[in-house]
Protein backbone atom coordinates (compact mmCIF):
# COMPACT_ATOMS: atom_id res chain seq x y z
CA UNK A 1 -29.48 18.20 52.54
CA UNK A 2 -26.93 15.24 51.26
CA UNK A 3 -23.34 15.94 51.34
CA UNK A 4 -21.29 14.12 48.34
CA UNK A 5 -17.22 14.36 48.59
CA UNK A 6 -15.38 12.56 45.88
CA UNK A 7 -11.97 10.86 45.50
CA UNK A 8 -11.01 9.85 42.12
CA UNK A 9 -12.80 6.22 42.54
CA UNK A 10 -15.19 6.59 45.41
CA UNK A 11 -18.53 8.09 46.65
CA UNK A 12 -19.32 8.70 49.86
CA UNK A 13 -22.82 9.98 51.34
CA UNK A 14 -23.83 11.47 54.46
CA UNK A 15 -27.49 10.59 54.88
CA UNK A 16 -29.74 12.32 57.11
CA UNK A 17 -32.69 12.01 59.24
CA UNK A 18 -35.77 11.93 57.35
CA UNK A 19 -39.26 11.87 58.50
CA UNK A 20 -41.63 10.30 55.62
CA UNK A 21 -41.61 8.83 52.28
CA UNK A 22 -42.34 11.97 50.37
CA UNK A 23 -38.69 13.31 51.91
CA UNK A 24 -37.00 10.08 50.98
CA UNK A 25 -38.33 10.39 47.37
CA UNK A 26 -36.78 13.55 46.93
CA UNK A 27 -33.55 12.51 48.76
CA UNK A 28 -33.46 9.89 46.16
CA UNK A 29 -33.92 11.46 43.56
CA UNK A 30 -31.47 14.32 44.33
CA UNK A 31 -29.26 11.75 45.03
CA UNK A 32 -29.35 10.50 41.54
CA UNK A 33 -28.79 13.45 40.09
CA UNK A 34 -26.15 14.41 41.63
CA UNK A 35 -24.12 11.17 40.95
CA UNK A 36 -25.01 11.45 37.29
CA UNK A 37 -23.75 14.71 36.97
CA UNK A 38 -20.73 14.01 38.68
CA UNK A 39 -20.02 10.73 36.19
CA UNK A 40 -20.81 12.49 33.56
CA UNK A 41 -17.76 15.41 34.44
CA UNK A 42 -15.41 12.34 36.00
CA UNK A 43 -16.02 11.00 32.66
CA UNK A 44 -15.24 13.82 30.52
CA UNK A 45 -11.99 14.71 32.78
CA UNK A 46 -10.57 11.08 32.29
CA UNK A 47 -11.10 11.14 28.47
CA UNK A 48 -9.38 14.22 28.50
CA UNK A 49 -6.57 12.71 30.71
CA UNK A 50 -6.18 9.62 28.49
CA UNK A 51 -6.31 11.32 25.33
CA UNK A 52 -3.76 13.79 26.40
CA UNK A 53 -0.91 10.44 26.79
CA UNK A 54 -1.42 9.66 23.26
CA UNK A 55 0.17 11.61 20.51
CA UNK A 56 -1.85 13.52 17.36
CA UNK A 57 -0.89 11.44 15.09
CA UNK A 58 -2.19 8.01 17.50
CA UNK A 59 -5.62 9.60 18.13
CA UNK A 60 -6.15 10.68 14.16
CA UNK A 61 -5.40 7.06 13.63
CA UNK A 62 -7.94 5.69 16.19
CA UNK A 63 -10.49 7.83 15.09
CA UNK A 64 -10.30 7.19 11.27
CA UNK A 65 -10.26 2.64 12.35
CA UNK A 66 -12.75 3.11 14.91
CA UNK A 67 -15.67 4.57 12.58
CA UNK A 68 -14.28 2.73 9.34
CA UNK A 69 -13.03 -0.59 10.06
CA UNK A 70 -13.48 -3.03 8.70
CA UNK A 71 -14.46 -0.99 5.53
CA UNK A 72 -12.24 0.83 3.51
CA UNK A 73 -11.49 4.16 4.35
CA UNK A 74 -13.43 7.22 2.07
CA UNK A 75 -11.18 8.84 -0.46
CA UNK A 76 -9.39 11.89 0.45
CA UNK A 77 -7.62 14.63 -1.36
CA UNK A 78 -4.33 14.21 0.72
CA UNK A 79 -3.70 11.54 -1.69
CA UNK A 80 -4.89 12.84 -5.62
CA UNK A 81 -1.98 13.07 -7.42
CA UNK A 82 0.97 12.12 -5.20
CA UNK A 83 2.29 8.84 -6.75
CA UNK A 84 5.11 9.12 -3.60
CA UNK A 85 2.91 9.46 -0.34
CA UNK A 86 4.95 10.38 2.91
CA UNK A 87 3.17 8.11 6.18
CA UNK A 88 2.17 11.66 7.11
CA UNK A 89 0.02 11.87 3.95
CA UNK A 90 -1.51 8.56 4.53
CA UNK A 91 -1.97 9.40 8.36
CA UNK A 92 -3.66 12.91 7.11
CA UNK A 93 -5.94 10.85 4.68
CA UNK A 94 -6.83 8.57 7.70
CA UNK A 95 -8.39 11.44 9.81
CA UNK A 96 -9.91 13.21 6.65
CA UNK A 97 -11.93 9.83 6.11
CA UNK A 98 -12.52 9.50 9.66
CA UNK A 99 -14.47 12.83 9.38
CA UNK A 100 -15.86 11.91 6.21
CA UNK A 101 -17.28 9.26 7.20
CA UNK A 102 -18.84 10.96 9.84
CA UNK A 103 -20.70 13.12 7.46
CA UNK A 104 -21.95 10.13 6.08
CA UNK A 105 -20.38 9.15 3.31
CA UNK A 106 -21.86 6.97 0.26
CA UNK A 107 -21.06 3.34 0.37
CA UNK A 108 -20.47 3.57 -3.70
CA UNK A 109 -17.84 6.90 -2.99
CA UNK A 110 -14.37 5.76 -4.05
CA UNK A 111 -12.20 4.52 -1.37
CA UNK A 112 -8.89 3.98 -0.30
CA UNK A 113 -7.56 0.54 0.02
CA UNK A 114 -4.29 -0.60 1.41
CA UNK A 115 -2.27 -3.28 -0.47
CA UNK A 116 0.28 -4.78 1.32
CA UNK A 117 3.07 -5.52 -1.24
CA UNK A 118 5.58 -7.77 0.73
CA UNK A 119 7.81 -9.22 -1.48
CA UNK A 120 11.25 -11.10 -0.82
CA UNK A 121 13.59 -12.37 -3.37
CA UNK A 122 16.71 -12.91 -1.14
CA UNK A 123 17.51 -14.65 2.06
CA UNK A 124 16.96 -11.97 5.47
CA UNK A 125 20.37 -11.52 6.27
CA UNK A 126 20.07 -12.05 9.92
CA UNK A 127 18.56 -15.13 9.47
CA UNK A 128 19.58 -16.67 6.05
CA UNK A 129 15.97 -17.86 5.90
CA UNK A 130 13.69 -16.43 3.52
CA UNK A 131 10.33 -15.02 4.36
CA UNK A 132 7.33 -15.79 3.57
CA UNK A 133 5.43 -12.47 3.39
CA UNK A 134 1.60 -14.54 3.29
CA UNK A 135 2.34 -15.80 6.65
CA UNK A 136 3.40 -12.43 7.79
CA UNK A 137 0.18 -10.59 6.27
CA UNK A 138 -1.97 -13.49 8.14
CA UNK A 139 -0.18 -12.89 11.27
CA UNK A 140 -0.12 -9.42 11.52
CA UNK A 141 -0.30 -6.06 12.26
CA UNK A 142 -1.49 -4.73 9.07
CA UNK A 143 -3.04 -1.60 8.06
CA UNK A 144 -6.72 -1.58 8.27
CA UNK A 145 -8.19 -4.11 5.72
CA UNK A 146 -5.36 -4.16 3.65
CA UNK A 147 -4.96 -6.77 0.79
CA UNK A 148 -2.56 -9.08 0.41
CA UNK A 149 -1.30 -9.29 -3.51
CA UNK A 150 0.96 -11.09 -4.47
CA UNK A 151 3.14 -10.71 -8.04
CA UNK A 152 3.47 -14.37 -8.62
CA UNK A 153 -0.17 -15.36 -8.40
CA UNK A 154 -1.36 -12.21 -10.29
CA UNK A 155 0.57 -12.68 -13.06
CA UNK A 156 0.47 -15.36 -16.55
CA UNK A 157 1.65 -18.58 -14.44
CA UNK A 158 2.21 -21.65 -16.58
CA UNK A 159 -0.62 -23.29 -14.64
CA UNK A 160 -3.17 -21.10 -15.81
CA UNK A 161 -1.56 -20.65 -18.90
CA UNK A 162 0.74 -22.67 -19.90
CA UNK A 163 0.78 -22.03 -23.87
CA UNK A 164 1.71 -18.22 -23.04
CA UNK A 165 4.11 -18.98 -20.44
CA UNK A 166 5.66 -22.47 -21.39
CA UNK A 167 8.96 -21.77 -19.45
CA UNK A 168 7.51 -21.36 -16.45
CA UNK A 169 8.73 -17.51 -15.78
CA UNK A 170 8.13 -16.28 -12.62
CA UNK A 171 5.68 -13.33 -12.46
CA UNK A 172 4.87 -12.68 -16.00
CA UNK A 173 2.76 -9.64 -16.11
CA UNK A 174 -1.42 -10.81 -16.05
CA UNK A 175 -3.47 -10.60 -19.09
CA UNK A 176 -6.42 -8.35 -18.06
CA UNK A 177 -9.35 -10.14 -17.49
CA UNK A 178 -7.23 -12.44 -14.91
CA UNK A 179 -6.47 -8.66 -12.98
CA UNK A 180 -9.95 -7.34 -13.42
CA UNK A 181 -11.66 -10.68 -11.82
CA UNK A 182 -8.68 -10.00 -8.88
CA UNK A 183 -9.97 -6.30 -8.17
CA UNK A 184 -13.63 -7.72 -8.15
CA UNK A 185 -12.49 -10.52 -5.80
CA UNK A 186 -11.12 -8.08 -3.50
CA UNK A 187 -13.32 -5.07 -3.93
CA UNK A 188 -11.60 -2.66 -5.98
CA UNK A 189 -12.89 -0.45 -8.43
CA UNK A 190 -11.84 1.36 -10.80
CA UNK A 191 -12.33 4.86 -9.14
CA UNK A 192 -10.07 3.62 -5.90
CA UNK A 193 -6.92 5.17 -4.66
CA UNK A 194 -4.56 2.55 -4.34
CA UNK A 195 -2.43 2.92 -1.26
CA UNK A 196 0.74 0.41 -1.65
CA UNK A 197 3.15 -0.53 1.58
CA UNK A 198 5.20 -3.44 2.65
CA UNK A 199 6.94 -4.38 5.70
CA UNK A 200 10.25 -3.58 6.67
CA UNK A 201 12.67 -5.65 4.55
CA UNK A 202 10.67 -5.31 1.06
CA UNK A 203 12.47 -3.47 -1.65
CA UNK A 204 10.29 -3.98 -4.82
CA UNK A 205 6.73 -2.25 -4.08
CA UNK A 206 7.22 0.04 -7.16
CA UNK A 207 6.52 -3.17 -8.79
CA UNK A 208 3.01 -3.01 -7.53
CA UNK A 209 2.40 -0.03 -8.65
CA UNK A 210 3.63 -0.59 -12.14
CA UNK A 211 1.21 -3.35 -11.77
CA UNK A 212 -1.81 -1.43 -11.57
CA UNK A 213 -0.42 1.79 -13.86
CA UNK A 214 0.19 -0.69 -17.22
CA UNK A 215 -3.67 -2.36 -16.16
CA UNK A 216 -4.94 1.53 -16.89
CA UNK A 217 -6.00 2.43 -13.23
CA UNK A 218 -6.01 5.75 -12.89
CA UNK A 219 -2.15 7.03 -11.85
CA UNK A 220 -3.22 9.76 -9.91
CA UNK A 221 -4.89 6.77 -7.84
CA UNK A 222 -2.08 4.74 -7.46
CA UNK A 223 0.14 5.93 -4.66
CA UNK A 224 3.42 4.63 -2.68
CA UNK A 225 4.20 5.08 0.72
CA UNK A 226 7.37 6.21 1.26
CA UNK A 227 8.37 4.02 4.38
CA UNK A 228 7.66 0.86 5.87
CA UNK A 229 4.62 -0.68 8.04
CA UNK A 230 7.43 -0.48 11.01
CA UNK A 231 7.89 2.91 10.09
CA UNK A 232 4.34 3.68 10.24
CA UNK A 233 3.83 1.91 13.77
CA UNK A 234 6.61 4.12 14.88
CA UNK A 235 4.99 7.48 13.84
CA UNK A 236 1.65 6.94 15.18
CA UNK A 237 2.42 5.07 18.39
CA UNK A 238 3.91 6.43 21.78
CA UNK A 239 5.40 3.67 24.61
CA UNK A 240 3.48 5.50 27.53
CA UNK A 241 4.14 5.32 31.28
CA UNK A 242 3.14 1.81 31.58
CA UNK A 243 5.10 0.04 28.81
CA UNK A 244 2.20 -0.05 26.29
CA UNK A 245 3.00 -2.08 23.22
CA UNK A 246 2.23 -1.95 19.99
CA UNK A 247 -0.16 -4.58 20.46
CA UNK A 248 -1.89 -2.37 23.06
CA UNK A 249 -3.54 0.08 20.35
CA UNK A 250 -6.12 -1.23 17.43
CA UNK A 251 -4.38 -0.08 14.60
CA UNK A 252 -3.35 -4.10 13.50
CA UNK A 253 -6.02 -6.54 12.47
CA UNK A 254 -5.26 -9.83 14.76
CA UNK A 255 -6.46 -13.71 15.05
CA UNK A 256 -9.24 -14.58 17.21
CA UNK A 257 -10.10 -17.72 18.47
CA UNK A 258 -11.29 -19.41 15.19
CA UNK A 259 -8.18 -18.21 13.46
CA UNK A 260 -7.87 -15.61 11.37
CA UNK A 261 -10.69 -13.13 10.85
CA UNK A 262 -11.55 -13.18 7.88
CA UNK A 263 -12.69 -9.38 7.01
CA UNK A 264 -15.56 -9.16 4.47
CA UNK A 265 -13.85 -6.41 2.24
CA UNK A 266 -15.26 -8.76 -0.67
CA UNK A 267 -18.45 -10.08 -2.18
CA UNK A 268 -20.05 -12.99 -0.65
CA UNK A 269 -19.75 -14.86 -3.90
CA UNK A 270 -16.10 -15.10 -3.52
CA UNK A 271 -16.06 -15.58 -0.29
CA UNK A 272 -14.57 -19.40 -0.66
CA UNK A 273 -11.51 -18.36 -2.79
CA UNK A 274 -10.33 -16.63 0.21
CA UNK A 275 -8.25 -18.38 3.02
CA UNK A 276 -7.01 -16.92 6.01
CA UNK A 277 -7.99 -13.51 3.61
CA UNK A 278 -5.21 -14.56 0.61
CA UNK A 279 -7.51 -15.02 -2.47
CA UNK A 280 -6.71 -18.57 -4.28
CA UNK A 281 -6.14 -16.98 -8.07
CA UNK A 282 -6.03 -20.17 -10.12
CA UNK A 283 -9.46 -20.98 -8.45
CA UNK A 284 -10.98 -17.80 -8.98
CA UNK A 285 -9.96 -17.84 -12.51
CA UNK A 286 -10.93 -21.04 -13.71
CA UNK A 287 -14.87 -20.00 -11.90
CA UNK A 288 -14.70 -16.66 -13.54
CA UNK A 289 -12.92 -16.60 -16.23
CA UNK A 290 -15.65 -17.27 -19.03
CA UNK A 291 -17.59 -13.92 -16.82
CA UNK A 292 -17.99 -10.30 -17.72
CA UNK A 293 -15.62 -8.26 -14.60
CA UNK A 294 -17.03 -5.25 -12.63
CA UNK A 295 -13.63 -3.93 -12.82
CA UNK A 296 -13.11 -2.25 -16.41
CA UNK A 297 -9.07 -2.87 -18.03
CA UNK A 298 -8.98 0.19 -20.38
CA UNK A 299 -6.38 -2.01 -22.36
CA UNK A 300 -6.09 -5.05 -24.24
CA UNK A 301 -3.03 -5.93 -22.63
CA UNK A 302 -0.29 -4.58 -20.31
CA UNK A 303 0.78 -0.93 -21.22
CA UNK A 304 4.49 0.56 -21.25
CA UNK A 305 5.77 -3.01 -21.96
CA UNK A 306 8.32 -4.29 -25.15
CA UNK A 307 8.53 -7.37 -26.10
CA UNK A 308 11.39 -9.26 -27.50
CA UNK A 309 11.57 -8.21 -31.26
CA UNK A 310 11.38 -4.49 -29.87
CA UNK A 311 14.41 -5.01 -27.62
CA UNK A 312 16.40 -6.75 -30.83
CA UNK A 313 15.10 -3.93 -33.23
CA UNK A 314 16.75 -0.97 -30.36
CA UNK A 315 20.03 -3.09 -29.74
CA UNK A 316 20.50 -3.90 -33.91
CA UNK A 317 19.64 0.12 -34.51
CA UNK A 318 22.20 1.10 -31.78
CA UNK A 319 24.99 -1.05 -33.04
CA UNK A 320 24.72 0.19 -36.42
CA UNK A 321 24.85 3.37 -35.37
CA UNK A 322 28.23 3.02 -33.43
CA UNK A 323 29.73 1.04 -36.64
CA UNK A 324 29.05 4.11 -38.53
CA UNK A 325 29.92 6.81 -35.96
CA UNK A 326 27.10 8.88 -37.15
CA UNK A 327 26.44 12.22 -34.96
CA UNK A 328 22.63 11.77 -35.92
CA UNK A 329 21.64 9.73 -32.76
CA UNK A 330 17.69 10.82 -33.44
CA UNK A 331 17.34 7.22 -33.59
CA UNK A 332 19.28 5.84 -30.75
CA UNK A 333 16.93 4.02 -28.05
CA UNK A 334 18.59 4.12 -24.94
CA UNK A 335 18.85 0.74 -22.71
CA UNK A 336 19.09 1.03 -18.80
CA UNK A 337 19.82 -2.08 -16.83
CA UNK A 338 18.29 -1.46 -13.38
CA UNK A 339 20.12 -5.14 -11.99
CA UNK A 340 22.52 -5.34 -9.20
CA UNK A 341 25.70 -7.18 -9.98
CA UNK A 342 24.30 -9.44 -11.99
CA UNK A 343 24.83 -6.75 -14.47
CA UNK A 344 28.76 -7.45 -14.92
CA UNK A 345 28.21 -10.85 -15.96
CA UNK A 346 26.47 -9.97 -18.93
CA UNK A 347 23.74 -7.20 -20.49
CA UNK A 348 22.54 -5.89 -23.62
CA UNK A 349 25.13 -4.07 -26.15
CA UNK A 350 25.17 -0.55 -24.96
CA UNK A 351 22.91 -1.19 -21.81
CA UNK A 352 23.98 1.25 -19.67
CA UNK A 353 23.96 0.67 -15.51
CA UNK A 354 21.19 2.47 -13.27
CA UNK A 355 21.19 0.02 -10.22
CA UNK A 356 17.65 -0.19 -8.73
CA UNK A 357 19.30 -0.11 -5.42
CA UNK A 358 21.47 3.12 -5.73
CA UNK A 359 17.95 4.72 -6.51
CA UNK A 360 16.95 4.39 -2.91
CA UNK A 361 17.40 5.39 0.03
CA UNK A 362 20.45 3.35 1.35
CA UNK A 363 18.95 3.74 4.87
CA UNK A 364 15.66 2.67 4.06
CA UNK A 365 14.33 0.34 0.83
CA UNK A 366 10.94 1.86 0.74
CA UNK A 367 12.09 4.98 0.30
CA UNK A 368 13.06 6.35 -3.22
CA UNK A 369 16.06 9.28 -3.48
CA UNK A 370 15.08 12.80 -3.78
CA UNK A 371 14.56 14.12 -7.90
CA UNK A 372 17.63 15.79 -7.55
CA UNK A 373 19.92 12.87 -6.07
CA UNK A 374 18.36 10.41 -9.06
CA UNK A 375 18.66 13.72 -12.31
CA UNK A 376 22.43 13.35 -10.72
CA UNK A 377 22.97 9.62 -10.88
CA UNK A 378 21.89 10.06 -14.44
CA UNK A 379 23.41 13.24 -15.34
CA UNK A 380 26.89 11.39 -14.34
CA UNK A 381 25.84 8.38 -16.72
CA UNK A 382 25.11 10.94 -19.94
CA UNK A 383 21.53 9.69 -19.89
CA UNK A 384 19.62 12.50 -21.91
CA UNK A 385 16.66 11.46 -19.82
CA UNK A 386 14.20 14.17 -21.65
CA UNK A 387 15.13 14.17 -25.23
CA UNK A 388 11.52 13.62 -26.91
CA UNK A 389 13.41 11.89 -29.71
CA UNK A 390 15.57 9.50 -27.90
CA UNK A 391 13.06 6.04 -26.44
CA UNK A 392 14.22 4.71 -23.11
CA UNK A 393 14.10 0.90 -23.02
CA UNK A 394 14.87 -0.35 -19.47
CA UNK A 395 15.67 -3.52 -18.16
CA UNK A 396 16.45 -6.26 -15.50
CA UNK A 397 16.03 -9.98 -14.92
CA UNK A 398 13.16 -10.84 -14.55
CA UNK A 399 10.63 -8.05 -14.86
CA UNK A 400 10.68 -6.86 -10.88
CA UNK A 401 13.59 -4.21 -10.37
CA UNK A 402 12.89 -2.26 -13.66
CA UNK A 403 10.00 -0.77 -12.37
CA UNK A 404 12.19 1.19 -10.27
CA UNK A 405 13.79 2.66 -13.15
CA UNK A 406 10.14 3.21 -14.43
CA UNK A 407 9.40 4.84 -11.41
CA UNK A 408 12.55 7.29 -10.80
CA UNK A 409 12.08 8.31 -14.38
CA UNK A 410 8.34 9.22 -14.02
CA UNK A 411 9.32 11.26 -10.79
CA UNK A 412 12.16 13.33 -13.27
CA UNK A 413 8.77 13.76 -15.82
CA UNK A 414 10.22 11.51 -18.34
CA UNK A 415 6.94 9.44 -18.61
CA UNK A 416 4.83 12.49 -20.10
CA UNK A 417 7.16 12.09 -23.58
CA UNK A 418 6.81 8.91 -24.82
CA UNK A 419 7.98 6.08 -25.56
CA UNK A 420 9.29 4.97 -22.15
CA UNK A 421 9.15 0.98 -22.16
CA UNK A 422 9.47 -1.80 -20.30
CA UNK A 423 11.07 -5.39 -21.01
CA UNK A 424 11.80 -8.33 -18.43
């Protein structure tokens, strides 16, 4: 009979002498078999092997882009709930939908979908240039069909309307029907989780998500990962023996040889407002705008916002109160400026300092302080934080770093006795 030895990447068979064609069928045959069997366990022994030189966390990723990329991934519990999602949680949620999908999964069962919030409103210090966080979401890595919003295009520009916005502020929160035809132009729905990152660099992504809270999407859908894209990368990928980069795994969507891929996460129909994937909102809106949205805003117009005659009605009431020295401060609305050091060259009367930066982590701008490390910074302040009677008003320049006020606040469960507002 044939005698098969194996090295790891050869055969070799020692062929006797046979005597008719009946004897060389069989030889053949055997032969066969024998090889597939032994392919099939060389096979299984290598997987093994390789998956053994990449990590958990790595292989939980791979699975959960290999059977759901390009689509978004299927909702998971990891996320319900948390409005501050660790990369852990989002890796966890990764794998769940992985096996999710496996099971077969609806295509109309919510989702998760990655925003990439990227937004820069100073210089990089290392290279006094500012970046340009489109170009960076077109380049690359990202997270797996993530969406590229930006505040400034999403928001009541003075192109598209320039009799609500006729000084030309900068990100001026949307009305609704401009966000609703946004989520439809990008797929989102209503019943979504919202998973919100940026790169490295980014400071303001609870402005994102104070985006989508005050449009009515469900909170407990809205979520912020604690941590950067580079942070992510970092967790889920190992350098093995052989120097393997980054760029070596799939997690990051790339350019091919037409240029960037452009990843069908939307309806065909809106398919030419997209370039490079970044949707073209003043085209979109002036198509659409006269159209009835998929995606339902639950409110006429942005929620937890003042406007101006609110802010003059808290400062008048507080400076008639300290004229008269009354004790009754039922009344008082209390004003938190979340600015840097613009603050010292002017605020509000009785605005009282909570810089947005001193409520993160000084190490890391994508990460907000621990409850106890914020209830401190505004016990030492005399902020009464949860008296139902007293309203917080908070404030900065130009809508942007209040909403980490907003944020720190909700975390402390300020936001469950209202009113807690907002003004630019």
């Amino acid at each position: 009979c044939p005698t098969i030895c194996t090295a790891p990447w050869s055969v070799v068979i020692v062929i006797p002498s046979l005597s008719s064609s009946n004897q060389m069928l069989v030889f053949v045959l055997s032969i066969m078999t024998l090889l597939l069997d032994r392919v099939a366990a060389f096979s299984h022994q290598h997987q093994r092997h390789v998956l053994s030189r990449i990590t958990p966390k790595v292989n939980s990723f791979l699975s959960a882009s290999a059977s759901s990329s390009p689509l978004d991934l299927p909702v998971s519990s990891e996320l319900y709930g948390k409005t501050l999602v660790s990369i852990q949680d989002v890796i966890n949620a990764q794998q769940s939908a992985s096996q999710t999908t496996n099971n077969n999964t609806k295509n109309n069962d919510p989702k998760v979908i990655f925003v990439d919030a990227s937004w820069y409103h100073r210089p990089d210090p290392t290279t006094n240039q500012f970046r340009i966080p489109l170009l960076e979401y077109i380049q690359g890595p990202r997270l797996p069909s993530a969406r590229y919003i930006d505040i400034d295009s999403v928001a009541t520009s003075h192109e598209l309307f320039p009799l609500d916005n006729p000084n030309k502020l900068p990100h001026m929160f949307p009305p609704p029907l401009l966000f609703s035809l946004v989520m439809d132009a990008y797929n989102i729905r209503n019943e979504d989780h919202i998973v919100i990152y940026a790169k490295r660099g980014a400071v303001f992504t609870p402005r994102m998500w104070f985006l989508f809270v005050s449009m009515g999407h469900d909170e407990n859908r809205v979520h912020l990962m604690q941590g950067s894209l580079e942070d992510y990368v970092e967790m889920i990928v190992t350098v093995g023996e052989e120097g393997r980069s980054v760029e070596g795994y799939s997690f990051a969507e790339s350019i091919d040889e037409a240029g960037m891929r452009r990843e069908m996460f939307y309806e065909d129909k809106y398919a030419k407002y997209f370039d490079d994937g970044v949707l073209n909102v003043q085209k979109l809106y002036n198509m659409y705008a006269q159209s009835t949205p998929r995606y339902k805003v639950s409110v006429s117009q942005a929620r937890h916002i003042c406007d101006k005659e609110e802010v003059l009605d808290a400062i008048n009431s507080n400076l008639k109160g300290m004229e008269s020295n009354r004790c009754d401060d039922a009344n008082e609305t209390i004003i938190l400026d979340t600015r840097g050091s613009s603050y010292a060259k002017g605020h509000m009367p009785s605005a009282i300092h909570l810089p947005y930066a001193q409520l993160v982590d000084p190490n890391n701008s994508l990460i907000l302080k621990s409850t106890s490390e914020i209830k401190q910074m505004l016990d030492d302040r005399g902020i009464d934080y949860l008296n139902p009677n007293k309203k917080i008003i908070l404030s900065c320049g130009s809508g942007v770093s209040v909403c980490h006020g907003y944020l720190a606040l909700k975390q402390l469960g300020r936001v469950a006795m209202p009113p807690l507002r907002c003004a630019g």
